[in-house]
C-alpha atoms as a PDB file:
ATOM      1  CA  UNK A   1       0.000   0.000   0.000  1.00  0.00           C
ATOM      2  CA  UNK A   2       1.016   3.505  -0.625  1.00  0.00           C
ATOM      3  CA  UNK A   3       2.314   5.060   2.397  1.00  0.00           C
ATOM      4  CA  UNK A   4       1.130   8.779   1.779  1.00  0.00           C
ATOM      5  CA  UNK A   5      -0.764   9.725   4.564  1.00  0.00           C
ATOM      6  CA  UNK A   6      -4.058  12.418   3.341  1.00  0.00           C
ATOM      7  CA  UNK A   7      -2.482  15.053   5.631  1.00  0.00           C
ATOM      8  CA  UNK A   8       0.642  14.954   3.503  1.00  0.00           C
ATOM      9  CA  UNK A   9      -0.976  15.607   0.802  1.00  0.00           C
ATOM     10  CA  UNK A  10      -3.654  18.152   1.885  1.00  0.00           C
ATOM     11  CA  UNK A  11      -0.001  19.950   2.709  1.00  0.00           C
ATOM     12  CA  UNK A  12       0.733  19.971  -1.042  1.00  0.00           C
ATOM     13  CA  UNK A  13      -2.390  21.616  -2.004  1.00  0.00           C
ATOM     14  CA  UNK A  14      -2.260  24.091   0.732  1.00  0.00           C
ATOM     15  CA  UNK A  15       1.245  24.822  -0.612  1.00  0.00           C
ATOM     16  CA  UNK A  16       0.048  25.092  -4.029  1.00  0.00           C
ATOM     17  CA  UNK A  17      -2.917  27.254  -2.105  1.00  0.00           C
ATOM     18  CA  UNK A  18      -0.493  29.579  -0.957  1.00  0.00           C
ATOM     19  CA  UNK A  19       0.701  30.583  -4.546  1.00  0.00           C
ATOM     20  CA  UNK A  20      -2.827  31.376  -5.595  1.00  0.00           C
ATOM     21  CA  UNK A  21      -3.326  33.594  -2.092  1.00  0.00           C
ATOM     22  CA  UNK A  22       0.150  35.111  -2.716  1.00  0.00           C
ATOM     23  CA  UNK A  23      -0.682  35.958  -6.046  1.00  0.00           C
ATOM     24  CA  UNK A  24      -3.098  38.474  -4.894  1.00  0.00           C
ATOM     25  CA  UNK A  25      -0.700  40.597  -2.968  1.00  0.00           C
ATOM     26  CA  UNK A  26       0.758  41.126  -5.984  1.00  0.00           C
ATOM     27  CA  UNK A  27       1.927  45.514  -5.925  1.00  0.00           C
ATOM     28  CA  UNK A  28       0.003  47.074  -8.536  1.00  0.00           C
ATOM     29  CA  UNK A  29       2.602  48.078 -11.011  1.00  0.00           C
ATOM     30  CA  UNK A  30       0.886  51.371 -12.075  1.00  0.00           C
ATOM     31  CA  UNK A  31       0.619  52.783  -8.162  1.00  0.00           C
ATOM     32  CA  UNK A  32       3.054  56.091  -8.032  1.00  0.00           C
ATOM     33  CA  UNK A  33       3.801  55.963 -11.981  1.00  0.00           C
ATOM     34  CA  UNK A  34       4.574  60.097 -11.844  1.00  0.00           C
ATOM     35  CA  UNK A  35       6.591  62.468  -9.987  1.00  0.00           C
ATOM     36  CA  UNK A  36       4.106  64.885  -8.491  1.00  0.00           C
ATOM     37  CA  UNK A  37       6.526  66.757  -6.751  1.00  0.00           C
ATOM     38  CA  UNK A  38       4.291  70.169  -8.728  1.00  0.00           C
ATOM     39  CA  UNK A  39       2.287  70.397  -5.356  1.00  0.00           C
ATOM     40  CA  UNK A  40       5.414  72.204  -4.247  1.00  0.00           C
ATOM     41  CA  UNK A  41       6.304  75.678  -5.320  1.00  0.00           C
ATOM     42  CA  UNK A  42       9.344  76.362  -7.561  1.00  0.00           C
ATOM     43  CA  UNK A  43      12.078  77.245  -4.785  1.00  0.00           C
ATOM     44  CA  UNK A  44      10.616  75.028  -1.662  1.00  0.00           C
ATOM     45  CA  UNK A  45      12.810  72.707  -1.386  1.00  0.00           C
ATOM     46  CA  UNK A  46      11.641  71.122   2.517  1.00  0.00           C
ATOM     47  CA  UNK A  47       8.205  70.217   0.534  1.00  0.00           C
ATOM     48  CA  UNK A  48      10.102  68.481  -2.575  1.00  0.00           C
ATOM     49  CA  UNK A  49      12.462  66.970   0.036  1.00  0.00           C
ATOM     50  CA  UNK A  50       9.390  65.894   2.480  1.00  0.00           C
ATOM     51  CA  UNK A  51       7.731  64.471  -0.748  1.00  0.00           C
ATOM     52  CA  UNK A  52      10.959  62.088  -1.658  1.00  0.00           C
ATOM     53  CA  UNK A  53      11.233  61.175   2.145  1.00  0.00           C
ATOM     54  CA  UNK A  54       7.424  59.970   2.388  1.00  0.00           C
ATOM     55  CA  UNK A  55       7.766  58.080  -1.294  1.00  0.00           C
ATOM     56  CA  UNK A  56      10.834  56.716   0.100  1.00  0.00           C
ATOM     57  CA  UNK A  57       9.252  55.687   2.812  1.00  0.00           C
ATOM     58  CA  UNK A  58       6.431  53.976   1.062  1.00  0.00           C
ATOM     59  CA  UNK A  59       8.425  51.958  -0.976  1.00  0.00           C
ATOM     60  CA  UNK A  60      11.147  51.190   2.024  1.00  0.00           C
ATOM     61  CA  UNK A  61       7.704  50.008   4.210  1.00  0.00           C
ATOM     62  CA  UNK A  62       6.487  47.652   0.713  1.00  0.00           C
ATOM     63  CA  UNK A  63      10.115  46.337   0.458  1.00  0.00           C
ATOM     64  CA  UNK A  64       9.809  44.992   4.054  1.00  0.00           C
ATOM     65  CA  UNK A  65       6.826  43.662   3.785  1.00  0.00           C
ATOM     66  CA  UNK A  66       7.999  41.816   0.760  1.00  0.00           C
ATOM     67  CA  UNK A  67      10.989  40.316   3.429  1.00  0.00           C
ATOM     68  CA  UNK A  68       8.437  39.297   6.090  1.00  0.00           C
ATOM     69  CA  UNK A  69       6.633  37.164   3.558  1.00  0.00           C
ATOM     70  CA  UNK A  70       9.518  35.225   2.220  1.00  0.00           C
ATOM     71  CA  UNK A  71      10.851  34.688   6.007  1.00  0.00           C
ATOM     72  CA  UNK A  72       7.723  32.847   6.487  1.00  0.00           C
ATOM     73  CA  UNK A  73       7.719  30.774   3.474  1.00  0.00           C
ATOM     74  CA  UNK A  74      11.071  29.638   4.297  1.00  0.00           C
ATOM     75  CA  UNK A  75      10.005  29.074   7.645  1.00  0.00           C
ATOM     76  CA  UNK A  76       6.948  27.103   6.513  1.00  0.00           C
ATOM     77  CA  UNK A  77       9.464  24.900   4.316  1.00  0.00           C
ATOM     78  CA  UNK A  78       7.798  26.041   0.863  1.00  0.00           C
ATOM     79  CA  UNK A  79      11.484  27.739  -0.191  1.00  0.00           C
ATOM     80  CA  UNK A  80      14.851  27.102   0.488  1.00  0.00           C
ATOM     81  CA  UNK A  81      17.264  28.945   1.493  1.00  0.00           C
ATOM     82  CA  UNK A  82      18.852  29.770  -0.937  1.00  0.00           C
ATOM     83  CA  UNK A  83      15.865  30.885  -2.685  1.00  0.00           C
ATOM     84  CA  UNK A  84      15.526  33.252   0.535  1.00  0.00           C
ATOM     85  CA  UNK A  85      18.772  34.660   0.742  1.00  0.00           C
ATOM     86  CA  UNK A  86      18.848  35.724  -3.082  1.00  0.00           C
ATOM     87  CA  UNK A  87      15.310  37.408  -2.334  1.00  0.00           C
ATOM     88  CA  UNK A  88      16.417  38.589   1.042  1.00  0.00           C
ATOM     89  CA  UNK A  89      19.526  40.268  -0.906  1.00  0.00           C
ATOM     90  CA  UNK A  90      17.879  42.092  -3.927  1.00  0.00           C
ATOM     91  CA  UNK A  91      15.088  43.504  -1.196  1.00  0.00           C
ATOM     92  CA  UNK A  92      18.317  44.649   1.084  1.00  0.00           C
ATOM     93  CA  UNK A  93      20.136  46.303  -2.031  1.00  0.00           C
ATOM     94  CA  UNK A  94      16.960  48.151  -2.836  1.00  0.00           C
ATOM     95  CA  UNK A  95      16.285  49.453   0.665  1.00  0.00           C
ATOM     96  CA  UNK A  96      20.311  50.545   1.271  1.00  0.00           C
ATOM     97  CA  UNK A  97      20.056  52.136  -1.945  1.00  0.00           C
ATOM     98  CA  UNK A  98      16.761  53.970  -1.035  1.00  0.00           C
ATOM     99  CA  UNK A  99      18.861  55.003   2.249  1.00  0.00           C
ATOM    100  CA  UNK A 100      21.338  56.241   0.567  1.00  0.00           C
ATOM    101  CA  UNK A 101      19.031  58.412  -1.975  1.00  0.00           C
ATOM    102  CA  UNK A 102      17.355  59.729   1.418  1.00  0.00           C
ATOM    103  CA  UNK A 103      20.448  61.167   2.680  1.00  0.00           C
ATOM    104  CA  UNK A 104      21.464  62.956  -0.865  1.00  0.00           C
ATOM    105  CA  UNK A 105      17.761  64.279  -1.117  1.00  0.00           C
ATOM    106  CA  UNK A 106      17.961  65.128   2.732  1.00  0.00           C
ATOM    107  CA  UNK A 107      21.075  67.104   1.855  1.00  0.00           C
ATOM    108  CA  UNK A 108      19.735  69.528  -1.228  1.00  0.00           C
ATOM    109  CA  UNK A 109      19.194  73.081  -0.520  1.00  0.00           C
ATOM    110  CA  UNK A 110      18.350  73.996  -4.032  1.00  0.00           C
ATOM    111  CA  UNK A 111      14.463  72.757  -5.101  1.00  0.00           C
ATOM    112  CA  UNK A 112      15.440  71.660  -8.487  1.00  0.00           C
ATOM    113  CA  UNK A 113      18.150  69.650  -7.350  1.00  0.00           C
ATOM    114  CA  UNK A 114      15.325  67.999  -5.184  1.00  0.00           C
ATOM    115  CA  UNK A 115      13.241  67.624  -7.889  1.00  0.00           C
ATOM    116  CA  UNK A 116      15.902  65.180 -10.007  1.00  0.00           C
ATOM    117  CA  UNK A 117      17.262  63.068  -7.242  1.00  0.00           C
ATOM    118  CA  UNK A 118      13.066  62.321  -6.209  1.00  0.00           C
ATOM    119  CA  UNK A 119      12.618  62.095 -10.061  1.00  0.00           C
ATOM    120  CA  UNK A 120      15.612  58.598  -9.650  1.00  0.00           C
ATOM    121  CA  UNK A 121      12.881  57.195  -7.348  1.00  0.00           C
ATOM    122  CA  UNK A 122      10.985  56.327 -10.383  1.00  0.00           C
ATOM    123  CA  UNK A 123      13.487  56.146 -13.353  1.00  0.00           C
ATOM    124  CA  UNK A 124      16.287  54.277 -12.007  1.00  0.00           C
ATOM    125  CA  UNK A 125      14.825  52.184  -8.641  1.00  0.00           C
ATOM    126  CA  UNK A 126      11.182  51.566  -9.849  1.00  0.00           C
ATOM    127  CA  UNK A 127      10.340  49.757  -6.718  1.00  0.00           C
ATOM    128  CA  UNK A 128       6.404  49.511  -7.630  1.00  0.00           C
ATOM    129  CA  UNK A 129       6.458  49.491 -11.521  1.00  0.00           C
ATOM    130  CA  UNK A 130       9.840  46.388 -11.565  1.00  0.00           C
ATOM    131  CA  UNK A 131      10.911  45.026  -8.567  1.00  0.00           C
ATOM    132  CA  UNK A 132       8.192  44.041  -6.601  1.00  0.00           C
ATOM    133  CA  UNK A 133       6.155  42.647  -9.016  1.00  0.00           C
ATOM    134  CA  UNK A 134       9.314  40.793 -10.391  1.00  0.00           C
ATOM    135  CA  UNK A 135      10.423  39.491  -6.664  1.00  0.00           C
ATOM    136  CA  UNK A 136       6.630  38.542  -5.685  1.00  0.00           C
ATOM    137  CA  UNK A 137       6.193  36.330  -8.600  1.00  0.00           C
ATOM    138  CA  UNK A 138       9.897  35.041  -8.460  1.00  0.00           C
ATOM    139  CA  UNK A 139       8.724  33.646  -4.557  1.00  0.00           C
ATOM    140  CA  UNK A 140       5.714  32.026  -6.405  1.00  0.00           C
ATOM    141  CA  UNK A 141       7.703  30.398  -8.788  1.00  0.00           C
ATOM    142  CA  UNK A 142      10.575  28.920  -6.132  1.00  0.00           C
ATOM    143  CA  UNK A 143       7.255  27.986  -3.872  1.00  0.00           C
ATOM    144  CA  UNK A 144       6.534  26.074  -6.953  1.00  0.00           C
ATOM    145  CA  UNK A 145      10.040  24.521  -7.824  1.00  0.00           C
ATOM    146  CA  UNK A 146      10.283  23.161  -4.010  1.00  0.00           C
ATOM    147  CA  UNK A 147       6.490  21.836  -4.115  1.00  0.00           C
ATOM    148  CA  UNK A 148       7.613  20.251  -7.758  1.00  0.00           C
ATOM    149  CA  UNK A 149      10.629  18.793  -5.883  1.00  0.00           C
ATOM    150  CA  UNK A 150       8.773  17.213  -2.950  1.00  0.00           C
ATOM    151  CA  UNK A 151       5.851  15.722  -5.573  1.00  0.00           C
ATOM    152  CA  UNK A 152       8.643  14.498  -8.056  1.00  0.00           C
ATOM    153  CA  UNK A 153      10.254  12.773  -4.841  1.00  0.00           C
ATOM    154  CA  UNK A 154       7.067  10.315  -4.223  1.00  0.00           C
ATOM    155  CA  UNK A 155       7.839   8.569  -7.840  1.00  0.00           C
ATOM    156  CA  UNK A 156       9.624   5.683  -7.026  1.00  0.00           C
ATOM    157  CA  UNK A 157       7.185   5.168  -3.746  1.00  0.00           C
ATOM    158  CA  UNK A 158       4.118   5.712  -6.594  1.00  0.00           C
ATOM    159  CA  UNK A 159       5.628   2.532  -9.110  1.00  0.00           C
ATOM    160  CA  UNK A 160       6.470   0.440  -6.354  1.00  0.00           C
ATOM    161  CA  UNK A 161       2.567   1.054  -4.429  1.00  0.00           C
ATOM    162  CA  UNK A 162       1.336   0.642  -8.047  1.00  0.00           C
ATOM    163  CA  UNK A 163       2.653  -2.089  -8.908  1.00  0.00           C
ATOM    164  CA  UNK A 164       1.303  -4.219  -6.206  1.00  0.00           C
ATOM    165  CA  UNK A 165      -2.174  -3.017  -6.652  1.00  0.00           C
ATOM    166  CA  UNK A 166      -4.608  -5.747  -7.658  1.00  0.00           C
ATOM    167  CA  UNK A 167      -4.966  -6.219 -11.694  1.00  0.00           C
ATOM    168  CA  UNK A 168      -8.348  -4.453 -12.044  1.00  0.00           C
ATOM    169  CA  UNK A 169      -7.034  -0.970 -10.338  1.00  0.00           C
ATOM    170  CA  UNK A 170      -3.817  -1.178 -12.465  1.00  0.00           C
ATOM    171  CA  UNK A 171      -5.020   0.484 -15.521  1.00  0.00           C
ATOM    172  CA  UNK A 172      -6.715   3.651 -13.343  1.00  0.00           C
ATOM    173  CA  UNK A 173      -4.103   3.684 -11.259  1.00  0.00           C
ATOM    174  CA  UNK A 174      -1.449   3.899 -14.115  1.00  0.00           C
ATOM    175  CA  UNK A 175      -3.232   6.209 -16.086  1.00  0.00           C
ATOM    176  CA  UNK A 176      -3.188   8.758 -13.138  1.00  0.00           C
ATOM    177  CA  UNK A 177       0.541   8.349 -12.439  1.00  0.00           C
ATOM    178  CA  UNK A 178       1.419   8.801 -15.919  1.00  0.00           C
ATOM    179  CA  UNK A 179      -0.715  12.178 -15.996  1.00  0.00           C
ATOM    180  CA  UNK A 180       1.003  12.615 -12.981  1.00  0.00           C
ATOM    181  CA  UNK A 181       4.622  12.532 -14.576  1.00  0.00           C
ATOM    182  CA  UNK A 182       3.487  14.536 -17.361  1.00  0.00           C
ATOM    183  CA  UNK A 183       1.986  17.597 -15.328  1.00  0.00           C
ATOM    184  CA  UNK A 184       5.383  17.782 -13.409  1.00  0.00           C
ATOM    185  CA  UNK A 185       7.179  17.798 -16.450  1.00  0.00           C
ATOM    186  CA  UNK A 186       4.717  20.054 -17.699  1.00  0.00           C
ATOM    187  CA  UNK A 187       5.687  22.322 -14.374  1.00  0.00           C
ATOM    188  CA  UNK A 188       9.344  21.890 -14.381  1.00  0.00           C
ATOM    189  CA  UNK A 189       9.573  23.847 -18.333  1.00  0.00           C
ATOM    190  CA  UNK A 190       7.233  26.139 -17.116  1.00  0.00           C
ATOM    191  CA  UNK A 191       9.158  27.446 -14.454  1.00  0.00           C
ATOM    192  CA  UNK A 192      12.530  26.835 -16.272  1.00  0.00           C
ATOM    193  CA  UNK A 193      10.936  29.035 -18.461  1.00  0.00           C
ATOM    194  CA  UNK A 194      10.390  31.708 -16.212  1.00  0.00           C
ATOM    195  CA  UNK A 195      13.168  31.571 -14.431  1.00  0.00           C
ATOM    196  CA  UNK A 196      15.244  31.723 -17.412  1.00  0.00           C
ATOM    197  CA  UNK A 197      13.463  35.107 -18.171  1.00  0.00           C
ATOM    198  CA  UNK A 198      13.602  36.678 -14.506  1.00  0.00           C
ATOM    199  CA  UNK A 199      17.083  38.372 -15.196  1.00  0.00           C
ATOM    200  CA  UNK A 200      15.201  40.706 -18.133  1.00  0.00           C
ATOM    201  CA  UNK A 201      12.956  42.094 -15.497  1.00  0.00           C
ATOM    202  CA  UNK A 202      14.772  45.157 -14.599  1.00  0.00           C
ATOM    203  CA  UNK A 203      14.420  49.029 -13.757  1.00  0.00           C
ATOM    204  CA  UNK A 204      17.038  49.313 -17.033  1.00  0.00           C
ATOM    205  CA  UNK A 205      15.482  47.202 -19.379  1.00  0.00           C
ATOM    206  CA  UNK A 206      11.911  48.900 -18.469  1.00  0.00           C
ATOM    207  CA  UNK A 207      13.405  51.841 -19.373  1.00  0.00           C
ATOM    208  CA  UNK A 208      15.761  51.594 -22.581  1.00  0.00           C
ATOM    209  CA  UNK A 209      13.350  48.445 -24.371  1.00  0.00           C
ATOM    210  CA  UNK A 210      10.144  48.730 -22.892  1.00  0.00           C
ATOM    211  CA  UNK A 211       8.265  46.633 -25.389  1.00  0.00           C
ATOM    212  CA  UNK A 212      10.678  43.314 -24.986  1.00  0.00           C
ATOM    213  CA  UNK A 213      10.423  44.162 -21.129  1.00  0.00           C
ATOM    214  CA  UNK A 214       6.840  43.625 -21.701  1.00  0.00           C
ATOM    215  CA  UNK A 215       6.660  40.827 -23.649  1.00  0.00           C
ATOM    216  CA  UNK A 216       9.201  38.886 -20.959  1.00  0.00           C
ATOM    217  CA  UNK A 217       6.968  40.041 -18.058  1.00  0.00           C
ATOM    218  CA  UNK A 218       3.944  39.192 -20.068  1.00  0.00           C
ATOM    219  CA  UNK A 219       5.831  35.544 -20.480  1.00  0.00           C
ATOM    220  CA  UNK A 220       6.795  35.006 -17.191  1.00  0.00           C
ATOM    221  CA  UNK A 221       3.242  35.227 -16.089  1.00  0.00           C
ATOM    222  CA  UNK A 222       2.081  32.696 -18.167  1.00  0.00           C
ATOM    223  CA  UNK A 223       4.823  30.535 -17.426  1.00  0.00           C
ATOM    224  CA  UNK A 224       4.531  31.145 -13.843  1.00  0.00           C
ATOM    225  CA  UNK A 225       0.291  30.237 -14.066  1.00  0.00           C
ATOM    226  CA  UNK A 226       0.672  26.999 -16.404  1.00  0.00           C
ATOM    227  CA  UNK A 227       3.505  25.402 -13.550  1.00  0.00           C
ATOM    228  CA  UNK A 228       0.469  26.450 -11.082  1.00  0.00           C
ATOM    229  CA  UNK A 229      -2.375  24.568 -13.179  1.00  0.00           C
ATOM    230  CA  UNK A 230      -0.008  21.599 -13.733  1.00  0.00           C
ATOM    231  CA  UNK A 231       1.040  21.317  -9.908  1.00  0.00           C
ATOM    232  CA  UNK A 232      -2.829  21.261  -9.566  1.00  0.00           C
ATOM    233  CA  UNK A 233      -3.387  18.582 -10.771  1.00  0.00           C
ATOM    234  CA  UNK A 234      -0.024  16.495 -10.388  1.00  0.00           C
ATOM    235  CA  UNK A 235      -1.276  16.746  -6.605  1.00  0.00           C
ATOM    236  CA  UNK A 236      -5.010  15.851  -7.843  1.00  0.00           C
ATOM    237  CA  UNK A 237      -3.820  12.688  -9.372  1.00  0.00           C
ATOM    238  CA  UNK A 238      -1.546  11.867  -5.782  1.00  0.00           C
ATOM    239  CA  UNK A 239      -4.781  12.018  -4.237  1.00  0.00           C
ATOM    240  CA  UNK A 240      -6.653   9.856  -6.174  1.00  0.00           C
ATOM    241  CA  UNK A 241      -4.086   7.405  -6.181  1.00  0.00           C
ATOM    242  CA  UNK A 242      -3.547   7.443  -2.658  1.00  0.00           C
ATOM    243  CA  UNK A 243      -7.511   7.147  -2.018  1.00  0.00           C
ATOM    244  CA  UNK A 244      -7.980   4.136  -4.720  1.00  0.00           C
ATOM    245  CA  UNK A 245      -4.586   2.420  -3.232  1.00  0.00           C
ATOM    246  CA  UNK A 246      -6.702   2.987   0.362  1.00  0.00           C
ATOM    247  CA  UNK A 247     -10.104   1.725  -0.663  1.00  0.00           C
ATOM    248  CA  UNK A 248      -8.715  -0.737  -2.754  1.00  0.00           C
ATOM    249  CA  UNK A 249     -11.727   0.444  -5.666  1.00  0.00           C
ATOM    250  CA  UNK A 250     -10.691   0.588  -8.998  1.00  0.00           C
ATOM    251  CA  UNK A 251     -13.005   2.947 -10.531  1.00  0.00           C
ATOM    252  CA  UNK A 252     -11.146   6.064 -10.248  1.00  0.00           C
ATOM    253  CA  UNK A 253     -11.324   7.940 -13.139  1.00  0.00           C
ATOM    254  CA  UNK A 254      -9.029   7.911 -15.471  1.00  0.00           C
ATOM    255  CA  UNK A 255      -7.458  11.763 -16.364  1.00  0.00           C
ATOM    256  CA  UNK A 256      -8.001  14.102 -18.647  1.00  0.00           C
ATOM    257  CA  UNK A 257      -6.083  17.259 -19.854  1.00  0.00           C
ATOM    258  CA  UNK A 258      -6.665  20.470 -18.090  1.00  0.00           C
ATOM    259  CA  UNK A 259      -9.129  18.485 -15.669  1.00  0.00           C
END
């Protein structure tokens, strides 16, 4: 018998859960698009300075959050940690850089000075419009890799359990585990795919090649949804195996695509 117990594998679909969820935290990539620093008069440099400091701040505040939330996945075993430290690094070189902006805009006593080093909030760090987006789905897609890892693990268990099942369950039962290999394999070029492409995500490329920034952005989303969907259902066939192994009943249903 296959020795899977249910509450391993409710774990896998509340790790797969946990993508979807994450996926609506997403930063909105539009949110503080302009400098709007015109509120100010020409020579007042405090306001222009107080306007940098609180959309500093903003983005310093999203940047941590951003931290919290991939402390916890490692700490809930969905990453490693290597996955966390290279996360953990670009959202530290963001915020020192941020710092480090703070103190030059801090230190202007002429407004239009002011004006350009707030106007590098936008053009050159692009905290809301590049990185965030790019680091929140790069945690779904490692979420992914490690719950691809842990499912691709159970394989050998899955032949051997299978292959002791009475004749009349062996055709279900092998139907489902060879969906099952396909929808990781499905899972594993989807997120090679994105991964491959997260490197083109960046404040630069946004701004000298917008269009092929677009199109990799526009790729890595699909990539990064189609590993989701095939994880889906890689865990959907584990359960039904597991349950028909359990009951011994041979009339679970066989697969089909995109179920």
């Amino acid at each position: 018998m296959l020795k899977i117990s249910i509450k391993y594998i409710a774990l896998c679909c509340v790790a797969i859960g946990i993508v979807s969820l994450a996926l609506l935290f997403v930063p909105a990539t539009t949110f503080a698009a302009t400098v709007q620093t015109g509120k100010c008069t020409k020579n007042d440099v405090q306001c222009v300075i107080a306007f940098g400091n609180q959309a500093i701040v903003s983005r310093q505040n999203a940047l941590t959050t951003l931290g919290g939330k991939v402390t916890n996945q490692l700490n809930e075993g969905n990453i490693g940690s290597d996955q966390s430290a290279a996360l953990q690094a670009d959202i530290t070189t963001n915020q020192n850089n941020l710092a480090s902006l703070k103190t030059k805009i801090d230190g202007e006593t002429n407004a239009q000075a002011a004006r350009q080093d707030v106007k590098t909030i936008y053009t050159q760090f692009r905290i809301f419009a590049v990185v965030l987006p790019r680091d929140y789905r790069l945690l779904h897609v490692d979420i992914e890799s490690v719950l691809d890892g842990k499912l691709k693990k159970l394989e050998p268990q899955l032949q051997q359990s299978i292959s002791k099942a009475p004749a009349s369950e062996q055709a279900s039962l092998n139907a489902l585990y060879s969906d099952y290999q396909q929808q990781l394999a499905t899972a594993e070029t989807q997120i090679d795919t994105a991964t491959s492409l997260f490197p083109t995500l960046t404040p630069a490329n946004y701004n000298t090649d917008h269009a092929t920034y677009t199109n990799n952005l526009k790729d890595v989303k699909t990539a990064e949804t189609a590993a989701h969907v095939a994880l889906h259902q890689a865990a959907k066939d584990l359960h039904q195996i597991a349950q028909t192994l359990k009951s011994g009943k041979a009339n679970t249903p066989t697969p089909t695509s995109g179920s």
